[in-house]
C-alpha atoms as a PDB file:
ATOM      1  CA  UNK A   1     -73.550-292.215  99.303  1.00  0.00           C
ATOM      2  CA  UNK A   2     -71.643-293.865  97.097  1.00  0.00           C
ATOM      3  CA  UNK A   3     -74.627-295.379  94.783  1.00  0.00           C
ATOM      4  CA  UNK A   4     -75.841-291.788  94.117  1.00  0.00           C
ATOM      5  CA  UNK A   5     -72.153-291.494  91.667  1.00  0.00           C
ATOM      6  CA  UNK A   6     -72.193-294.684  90.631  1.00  0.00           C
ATOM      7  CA  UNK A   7     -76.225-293.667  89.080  1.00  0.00           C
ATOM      8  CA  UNK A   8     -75.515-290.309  87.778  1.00  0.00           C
ATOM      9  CA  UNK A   9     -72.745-292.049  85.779  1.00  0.00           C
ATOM     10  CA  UNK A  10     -75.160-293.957  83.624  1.00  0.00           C
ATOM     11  CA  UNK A  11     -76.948-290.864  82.880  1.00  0.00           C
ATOM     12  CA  UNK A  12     -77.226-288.784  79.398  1.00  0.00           C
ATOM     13  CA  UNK A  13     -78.101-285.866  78.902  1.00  0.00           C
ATOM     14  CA  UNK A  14     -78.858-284.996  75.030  1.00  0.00           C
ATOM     15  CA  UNK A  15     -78.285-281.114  74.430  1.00  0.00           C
ATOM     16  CA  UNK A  16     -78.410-280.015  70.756  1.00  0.00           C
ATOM     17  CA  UNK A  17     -76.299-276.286  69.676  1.00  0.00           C
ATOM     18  CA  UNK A  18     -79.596-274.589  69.179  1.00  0.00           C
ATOM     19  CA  UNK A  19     -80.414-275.098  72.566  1.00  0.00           C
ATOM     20  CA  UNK A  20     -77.195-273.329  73.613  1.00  0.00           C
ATOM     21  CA  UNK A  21     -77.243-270.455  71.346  1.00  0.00           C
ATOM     22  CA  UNK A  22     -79.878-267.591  73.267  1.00  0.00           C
ATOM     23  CA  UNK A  23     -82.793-266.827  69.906  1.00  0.00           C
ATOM     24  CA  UNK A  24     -81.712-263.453  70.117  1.00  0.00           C
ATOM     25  CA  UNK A  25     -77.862-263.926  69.844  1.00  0.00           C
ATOM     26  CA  UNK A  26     -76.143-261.793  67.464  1.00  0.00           C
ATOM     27  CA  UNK A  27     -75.172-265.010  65.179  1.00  0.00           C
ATOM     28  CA  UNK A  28     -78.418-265.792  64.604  1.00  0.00           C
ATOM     29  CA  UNK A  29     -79.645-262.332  63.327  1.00  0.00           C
ATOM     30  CA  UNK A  30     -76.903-262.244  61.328  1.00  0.00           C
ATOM     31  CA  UNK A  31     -77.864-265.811  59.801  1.00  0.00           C
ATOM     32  CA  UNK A  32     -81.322-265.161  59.093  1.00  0.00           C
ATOM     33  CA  UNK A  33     -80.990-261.899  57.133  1.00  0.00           C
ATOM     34  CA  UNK A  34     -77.585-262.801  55.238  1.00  0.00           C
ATOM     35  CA  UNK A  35     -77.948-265.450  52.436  1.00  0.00           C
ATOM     36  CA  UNK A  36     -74.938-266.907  52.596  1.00  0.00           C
ATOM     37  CA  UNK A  37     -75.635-269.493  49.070  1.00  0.00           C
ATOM     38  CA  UNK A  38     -73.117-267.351  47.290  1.00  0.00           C
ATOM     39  CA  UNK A  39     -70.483-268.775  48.928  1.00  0.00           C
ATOM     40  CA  UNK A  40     -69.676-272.124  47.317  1.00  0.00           C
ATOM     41  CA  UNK A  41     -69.939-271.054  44.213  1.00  0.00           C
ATOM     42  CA  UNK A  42     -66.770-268.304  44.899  1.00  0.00           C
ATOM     43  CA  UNK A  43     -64.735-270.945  46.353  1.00  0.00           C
ATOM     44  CA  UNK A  44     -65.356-273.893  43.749  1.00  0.00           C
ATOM     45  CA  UNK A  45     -62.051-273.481  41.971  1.00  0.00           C
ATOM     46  CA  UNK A  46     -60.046-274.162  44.709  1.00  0.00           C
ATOM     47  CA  UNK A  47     -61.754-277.202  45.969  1.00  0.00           C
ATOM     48  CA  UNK A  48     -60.284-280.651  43.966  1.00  0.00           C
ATOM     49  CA  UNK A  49     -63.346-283.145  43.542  1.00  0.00           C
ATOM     50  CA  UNK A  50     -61.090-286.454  42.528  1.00  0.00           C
ATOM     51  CA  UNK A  51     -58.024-285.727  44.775  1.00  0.00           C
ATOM     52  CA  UNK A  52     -57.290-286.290  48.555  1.00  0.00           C
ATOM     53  CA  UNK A  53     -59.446-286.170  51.311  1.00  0.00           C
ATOM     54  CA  UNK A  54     -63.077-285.023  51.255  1.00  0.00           C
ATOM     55  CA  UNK A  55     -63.525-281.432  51.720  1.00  0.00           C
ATOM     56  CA  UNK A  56     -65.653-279.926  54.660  1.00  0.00           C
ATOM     57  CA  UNK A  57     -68.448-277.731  53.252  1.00  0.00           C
ATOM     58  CA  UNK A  58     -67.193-274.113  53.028  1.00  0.00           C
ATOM     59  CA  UNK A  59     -70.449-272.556  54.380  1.00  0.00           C
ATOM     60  CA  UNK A  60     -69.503-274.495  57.404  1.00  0.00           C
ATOM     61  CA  UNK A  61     -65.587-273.158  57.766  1.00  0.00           C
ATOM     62  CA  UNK A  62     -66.983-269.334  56.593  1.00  0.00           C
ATOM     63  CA  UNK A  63     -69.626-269.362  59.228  1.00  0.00           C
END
């Protein structure tokens, strides 16, 4: 009984976010007919290249 835990413990399991998302979830339609390229372009002023930390990629915080 106890050995059954203890086995299931060393397991993985490896899932990936495409594998959660349904294909025919809104988010997806709405990714692969919007081109989204204009965005970091519009936001390039107000992102400092030589000061603080690195910035996250604003396609990534818009979408």
């Amino acid at each position: 009984m106890f050995n059954s835990n203890k086995e299931r413990q060393m397991e993985i399991e490896m899932v990936t976010i495409d594998e959660l998302v349904p294909d025919d979830h809104l988010l997806r339609k709405i990714d692969r007919y919007i081109d989204f390229s204009f965005i970091p372009e519009k936001v390039r002023s107000y992102y400092s290249e030589d000061n603080g930390r690195p910035s996250l990629d604003p396609l990534v915080l818009f979408k």
